[in-house]
PDB file of N, CA and C in Angstrom:
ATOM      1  N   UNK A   1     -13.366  13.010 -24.703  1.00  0.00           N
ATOM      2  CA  UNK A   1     -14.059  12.867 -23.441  1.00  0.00           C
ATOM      3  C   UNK A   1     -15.396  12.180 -23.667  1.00  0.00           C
ATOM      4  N   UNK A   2     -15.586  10.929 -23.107  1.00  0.00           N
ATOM      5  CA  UNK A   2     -16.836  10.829 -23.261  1.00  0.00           C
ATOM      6  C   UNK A   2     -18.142  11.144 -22.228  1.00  0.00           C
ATOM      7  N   UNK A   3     -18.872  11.884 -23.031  1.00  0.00           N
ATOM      8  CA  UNK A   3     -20.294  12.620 -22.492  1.00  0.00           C
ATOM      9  C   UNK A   3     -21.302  11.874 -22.196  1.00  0.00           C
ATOM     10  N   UNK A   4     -21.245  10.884 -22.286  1.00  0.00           N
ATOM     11  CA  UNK A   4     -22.660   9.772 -22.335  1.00  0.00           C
ATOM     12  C   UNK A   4     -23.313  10.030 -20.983  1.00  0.00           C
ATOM     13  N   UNK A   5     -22.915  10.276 -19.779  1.00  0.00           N
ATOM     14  CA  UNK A   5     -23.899  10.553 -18.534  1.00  0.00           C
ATOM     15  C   UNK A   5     -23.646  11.906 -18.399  1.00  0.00           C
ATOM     16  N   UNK A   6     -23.592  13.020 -19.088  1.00  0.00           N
ATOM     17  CA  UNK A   6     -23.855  14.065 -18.461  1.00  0.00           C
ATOM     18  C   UNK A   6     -25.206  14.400 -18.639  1.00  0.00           C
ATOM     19  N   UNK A   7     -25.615  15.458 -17.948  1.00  0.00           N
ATOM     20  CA  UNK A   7     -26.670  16.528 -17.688  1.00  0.00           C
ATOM     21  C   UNK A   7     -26.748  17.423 -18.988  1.00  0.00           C
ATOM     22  N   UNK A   8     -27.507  17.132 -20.246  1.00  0.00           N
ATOM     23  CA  UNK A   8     -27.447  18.373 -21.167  1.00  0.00           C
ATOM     24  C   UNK A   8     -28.171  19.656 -20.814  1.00  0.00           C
ATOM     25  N   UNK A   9     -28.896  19.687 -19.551  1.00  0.00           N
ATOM     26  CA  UNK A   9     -29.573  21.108 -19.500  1.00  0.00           C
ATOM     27  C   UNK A   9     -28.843  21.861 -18.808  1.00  0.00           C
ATOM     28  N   UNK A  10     -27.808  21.365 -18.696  1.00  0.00           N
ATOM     29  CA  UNK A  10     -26.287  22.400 -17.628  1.00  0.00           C
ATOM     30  C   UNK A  10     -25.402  22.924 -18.912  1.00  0.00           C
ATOM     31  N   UNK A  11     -25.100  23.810 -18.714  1.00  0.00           N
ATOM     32  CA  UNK A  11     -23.933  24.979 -19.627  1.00  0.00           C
ATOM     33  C   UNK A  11     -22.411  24.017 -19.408  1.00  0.00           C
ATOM     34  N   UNK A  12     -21.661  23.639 -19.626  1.00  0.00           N
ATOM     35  CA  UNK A  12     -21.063  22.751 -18.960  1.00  0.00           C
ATOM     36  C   UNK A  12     -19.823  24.231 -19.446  1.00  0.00           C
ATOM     37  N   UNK A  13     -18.488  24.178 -19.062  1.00  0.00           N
ATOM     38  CA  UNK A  13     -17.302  25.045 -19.884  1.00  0.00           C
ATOM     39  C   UNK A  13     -16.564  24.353 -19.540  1.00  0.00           C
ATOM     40  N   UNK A  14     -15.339  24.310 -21.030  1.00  0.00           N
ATOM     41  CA  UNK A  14     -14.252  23.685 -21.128  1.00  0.00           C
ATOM     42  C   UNK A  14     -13.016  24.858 -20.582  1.00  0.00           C
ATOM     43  N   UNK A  15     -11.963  24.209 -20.097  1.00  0.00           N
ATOM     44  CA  UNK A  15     -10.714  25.031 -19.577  1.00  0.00           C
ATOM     45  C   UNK A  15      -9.505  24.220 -20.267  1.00  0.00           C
ATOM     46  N   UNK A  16      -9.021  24.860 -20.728  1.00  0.00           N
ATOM     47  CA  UNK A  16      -7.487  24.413 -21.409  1.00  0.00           C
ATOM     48  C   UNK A  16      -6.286  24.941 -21.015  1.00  0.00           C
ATOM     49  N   UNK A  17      -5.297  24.523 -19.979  1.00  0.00           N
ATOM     50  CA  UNK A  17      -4.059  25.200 -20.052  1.00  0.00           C
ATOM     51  C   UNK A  17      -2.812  23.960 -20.324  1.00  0.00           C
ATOM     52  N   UNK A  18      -1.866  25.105 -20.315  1.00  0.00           N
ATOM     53  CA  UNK A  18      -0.606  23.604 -20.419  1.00  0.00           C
ATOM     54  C   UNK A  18      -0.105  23.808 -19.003  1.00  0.00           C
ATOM     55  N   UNK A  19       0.068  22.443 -18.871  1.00  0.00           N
ATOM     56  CA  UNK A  19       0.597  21.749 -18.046  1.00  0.00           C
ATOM     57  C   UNK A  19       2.113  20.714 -18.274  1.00  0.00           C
ATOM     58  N   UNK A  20       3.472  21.090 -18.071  1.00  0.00           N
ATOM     59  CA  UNK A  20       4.027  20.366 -18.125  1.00  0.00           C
ATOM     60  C   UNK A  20       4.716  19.072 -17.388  1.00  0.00           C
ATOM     61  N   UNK A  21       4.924  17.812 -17.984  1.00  0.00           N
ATOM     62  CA  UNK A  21       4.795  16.776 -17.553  1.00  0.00           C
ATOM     63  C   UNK A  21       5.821  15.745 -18.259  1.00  0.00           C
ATOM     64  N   UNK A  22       6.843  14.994 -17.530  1.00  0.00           N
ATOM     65  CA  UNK A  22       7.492  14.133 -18.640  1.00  0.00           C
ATOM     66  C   UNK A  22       7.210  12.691 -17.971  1.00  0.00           C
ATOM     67  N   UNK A  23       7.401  12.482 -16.702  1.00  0.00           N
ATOM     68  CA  UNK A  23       7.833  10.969 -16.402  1.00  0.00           C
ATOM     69  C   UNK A  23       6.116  10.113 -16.760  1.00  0.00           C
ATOM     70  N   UNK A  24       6.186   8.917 -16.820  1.00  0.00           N
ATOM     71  CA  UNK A  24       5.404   7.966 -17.146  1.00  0.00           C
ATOM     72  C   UNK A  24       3.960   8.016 -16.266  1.00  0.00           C
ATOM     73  N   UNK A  25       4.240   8.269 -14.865  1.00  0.00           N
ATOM     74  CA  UNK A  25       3.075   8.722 -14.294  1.00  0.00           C
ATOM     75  C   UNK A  25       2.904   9.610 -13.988  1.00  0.00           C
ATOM     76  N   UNK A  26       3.047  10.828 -14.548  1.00  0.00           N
ATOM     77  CA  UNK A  26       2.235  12.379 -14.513  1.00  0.00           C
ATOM     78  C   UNK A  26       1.229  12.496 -15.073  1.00  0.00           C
ATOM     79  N   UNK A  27       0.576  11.816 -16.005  1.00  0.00           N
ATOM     80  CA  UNK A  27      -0.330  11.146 -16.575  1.00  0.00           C
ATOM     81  C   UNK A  27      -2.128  11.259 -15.353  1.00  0.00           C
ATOM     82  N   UNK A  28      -1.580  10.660 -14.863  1.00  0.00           N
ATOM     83  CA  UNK A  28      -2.346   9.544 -14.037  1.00  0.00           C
ATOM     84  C   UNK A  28      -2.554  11.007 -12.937  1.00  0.00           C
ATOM     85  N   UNK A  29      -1.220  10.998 -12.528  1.00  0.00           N
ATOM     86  CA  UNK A  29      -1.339  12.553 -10.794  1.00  0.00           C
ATOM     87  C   UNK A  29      -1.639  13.905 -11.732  1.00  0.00           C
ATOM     88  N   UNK A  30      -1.632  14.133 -12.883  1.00  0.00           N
ATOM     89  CA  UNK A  30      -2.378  15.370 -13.584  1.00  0.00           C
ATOM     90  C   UNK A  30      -3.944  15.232 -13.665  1.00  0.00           C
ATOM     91  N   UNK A  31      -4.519  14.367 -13.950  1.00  0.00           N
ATOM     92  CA  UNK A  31      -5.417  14.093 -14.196  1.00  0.00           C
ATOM     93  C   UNK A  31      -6.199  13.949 -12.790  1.00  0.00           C
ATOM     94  N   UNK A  32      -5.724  13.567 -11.996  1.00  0.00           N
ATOM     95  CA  UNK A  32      -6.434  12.763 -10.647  1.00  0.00           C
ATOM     96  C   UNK A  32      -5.980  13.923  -9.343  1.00  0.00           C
ATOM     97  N   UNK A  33      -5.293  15.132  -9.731  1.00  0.00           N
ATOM     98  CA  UNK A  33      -5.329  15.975  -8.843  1.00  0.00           C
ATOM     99  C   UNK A  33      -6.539  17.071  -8.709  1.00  0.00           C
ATOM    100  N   UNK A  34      -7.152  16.877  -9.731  1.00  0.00           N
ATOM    101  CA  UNK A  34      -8.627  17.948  -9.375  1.00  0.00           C
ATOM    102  C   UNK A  34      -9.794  17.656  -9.280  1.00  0.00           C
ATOM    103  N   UNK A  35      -9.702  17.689  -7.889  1.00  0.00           N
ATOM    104  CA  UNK A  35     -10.527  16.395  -7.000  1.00  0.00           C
ATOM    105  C   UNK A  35     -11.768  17.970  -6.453  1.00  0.00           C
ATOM    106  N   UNK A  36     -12.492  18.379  -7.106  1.00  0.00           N
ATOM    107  CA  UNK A  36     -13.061  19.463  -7.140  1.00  0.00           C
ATOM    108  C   UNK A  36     -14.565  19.824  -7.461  1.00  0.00           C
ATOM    109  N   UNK A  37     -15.564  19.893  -6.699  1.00  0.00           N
ATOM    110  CA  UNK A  37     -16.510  19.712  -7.028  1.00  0.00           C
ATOM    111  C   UNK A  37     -16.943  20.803  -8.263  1.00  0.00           C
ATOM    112  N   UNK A  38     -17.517  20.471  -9.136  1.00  0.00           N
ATOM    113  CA  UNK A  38     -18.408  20.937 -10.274  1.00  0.00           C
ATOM    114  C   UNK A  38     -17.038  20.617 -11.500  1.00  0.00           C
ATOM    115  N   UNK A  39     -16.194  20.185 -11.442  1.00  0.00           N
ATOM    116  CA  UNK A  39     -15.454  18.970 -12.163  1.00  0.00           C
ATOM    117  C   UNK A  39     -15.607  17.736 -13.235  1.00  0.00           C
ATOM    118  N   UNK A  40     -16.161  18.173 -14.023  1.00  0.00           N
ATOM    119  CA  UNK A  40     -17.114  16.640 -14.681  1.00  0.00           C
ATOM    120  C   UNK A  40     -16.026  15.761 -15.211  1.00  0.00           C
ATOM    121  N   UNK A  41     -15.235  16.313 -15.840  1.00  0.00           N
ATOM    122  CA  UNK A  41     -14.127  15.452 -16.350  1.00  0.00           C
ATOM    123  C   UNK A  41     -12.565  16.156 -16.621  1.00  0.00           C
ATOM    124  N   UNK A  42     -11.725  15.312 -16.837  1.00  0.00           N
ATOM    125  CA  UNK A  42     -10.521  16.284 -16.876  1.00  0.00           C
ATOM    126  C   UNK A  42      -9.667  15.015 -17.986  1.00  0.00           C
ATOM    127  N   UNK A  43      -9.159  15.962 -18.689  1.00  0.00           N
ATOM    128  CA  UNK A  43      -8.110  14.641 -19.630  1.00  0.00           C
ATOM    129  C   UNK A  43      -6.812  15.963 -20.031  1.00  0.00           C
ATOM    130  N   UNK A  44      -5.522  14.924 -20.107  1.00  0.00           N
ATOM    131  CA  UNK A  44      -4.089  15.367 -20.277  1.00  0.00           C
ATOM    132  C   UNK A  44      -3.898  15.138 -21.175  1.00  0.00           C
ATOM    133  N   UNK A  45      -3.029  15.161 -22.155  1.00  0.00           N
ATOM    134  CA  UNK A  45      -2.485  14.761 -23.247  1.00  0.00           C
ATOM    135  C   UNK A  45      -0.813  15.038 -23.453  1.00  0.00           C
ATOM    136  N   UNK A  46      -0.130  14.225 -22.864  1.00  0.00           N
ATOM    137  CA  UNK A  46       1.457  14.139 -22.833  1.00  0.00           C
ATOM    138  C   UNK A  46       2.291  14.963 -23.879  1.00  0.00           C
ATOM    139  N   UNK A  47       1.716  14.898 -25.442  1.00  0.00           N
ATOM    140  CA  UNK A  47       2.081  15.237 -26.727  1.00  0.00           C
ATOM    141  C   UNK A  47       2.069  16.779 -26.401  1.00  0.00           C
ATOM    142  N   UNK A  48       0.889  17.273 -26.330  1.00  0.00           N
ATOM    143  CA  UNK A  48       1.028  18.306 -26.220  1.00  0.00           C
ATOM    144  C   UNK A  48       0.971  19.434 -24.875  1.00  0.00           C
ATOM    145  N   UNK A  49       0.792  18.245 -23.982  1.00  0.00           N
ATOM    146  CA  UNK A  49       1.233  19.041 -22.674  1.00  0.00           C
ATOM    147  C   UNK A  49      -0.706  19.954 -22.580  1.00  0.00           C
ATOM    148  N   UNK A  50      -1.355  19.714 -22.748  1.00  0.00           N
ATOM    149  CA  UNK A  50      -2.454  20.261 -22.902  1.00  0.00           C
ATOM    150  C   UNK A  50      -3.467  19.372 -21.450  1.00  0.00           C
ATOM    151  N   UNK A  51      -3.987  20.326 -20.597  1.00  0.00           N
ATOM    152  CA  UNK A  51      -5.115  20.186 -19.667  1.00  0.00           C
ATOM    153  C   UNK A  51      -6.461  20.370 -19.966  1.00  0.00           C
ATOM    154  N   UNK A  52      -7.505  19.438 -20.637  1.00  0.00           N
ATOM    155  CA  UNK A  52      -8.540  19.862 -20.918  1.00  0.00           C
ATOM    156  C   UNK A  52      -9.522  19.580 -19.473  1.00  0.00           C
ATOM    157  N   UNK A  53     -10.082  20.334 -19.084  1.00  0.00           N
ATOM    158  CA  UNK A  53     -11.451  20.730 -17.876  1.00  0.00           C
ATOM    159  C   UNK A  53     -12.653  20.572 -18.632  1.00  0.00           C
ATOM    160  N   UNK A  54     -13.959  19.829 -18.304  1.00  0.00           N
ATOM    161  CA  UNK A  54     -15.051  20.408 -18.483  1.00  0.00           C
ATOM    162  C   UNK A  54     -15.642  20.498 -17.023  1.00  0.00           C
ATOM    163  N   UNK A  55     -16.509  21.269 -16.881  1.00  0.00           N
ATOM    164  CA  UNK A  55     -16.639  21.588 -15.485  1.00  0.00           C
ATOM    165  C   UNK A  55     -17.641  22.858 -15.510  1.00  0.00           C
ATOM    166  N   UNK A  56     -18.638  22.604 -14.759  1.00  0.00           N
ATOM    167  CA  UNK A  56     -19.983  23.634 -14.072  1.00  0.00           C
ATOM    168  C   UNK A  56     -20.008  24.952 -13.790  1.00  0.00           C
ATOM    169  N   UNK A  57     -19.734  25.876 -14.879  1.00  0.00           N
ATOM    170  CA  UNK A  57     -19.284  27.022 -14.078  1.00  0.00           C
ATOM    171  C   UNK A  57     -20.540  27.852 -12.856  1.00  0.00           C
ATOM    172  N   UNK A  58     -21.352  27.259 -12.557  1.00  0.00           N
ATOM    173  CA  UNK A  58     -21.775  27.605 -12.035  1.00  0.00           C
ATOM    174  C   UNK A  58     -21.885  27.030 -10.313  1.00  0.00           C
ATOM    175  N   UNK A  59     -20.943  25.963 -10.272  1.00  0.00           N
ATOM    176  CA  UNK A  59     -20.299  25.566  -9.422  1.00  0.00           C
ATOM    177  C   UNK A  59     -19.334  25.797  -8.854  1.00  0.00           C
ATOM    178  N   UNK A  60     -18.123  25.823  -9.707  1.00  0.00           N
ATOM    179  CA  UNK A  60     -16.688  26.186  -9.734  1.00  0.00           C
ATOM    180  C   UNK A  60     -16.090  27.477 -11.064  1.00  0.00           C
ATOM    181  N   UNK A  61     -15.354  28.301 -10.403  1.00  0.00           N
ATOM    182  CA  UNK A  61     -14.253  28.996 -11.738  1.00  0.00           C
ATOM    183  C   UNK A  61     -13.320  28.478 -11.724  1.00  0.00           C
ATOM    184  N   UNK A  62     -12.951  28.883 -13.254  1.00  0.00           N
ATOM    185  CA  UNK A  62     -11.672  28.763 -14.084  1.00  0.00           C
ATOM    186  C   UNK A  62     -11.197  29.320 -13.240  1.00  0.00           C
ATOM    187  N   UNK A  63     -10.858  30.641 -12.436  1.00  0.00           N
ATOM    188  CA  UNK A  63      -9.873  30.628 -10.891  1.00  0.00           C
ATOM    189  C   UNK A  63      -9.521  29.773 -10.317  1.00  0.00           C
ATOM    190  N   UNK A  64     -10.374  29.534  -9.566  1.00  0.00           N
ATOM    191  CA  UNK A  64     -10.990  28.112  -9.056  1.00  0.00           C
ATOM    192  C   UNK A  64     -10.050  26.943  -9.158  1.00  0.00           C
ATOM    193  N   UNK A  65     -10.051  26.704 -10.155  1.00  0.00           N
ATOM    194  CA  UNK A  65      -9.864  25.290 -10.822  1.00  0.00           C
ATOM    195  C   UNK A  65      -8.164  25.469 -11.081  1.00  0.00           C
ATOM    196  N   UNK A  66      -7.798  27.189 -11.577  1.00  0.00           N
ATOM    197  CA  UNK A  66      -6.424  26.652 -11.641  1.00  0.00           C
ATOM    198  C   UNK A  66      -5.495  27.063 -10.132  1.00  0.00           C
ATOM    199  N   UNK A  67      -6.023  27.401  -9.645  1.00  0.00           N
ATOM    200  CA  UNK A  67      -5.892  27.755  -7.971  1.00  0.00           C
ATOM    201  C   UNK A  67      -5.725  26.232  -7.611  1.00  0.00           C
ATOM    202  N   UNK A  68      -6.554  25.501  -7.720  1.00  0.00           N
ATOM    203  CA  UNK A  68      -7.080  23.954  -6.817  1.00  0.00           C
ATOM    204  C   UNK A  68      -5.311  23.226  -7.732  1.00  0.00           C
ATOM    205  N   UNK A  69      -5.235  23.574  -9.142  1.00  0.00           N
ATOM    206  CA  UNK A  69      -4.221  22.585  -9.828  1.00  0.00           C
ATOM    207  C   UNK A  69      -2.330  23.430  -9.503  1.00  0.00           C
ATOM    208  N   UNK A  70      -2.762  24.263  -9.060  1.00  0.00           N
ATOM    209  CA  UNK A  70      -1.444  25.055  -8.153  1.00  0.00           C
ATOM    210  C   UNK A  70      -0.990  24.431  -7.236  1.00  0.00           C
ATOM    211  N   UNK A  71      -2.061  24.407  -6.177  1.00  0.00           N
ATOM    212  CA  UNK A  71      -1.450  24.456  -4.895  1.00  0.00           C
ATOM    213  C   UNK A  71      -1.218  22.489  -4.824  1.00  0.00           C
ATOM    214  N   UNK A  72      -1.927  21.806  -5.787  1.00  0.00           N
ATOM    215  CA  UNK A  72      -1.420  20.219  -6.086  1.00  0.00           C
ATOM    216  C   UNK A  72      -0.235  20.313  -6.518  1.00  0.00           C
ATOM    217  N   UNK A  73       0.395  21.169  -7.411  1.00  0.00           N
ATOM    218  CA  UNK A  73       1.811  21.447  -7.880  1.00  0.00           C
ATOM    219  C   UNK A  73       2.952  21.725  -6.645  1.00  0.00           C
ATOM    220  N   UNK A  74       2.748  22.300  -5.749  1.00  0.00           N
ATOM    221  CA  UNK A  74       3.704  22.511  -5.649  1.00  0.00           C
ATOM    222  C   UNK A  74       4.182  21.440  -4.170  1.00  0.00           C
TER     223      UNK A  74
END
């Protein structure tokens, strides 16, 4: 992830779950479904099916956040 414009005096927290995904653009709609404020960045990784979050917890929860990537699921 690159950090180059964030805010270092913010606590930032990372969230990791799996997410599974096969076709060519799940990629792209995993990534671009958490449209969520206090959200800084979000990256997928196909290989291992892995959701990395960094994101404000003092904005948004890890509830939050996997609540918001649910209800895009279904």
């Amino acid at each position: 992830m690159n950090l180059k414009y964030i805010n270092k005096s913010i606590k930032y927290t990372t969230l990791e779950f799996k997410v599974w995904g096969y076709r060519f653009n799940c990629k792209a709609r995993i990534e671009n479904s958490l449209k969520v404020k206090g959200i800084i960045k979000q990256k997928w990784t196909r290989e291992t099916k892995i959701l990395t979050v960094l994101f404000n917890p003092g904005i948004v929860s890890s509830e939050q956040i996997k609540a918001s990537f649910c209800m895009m699921a279904k």
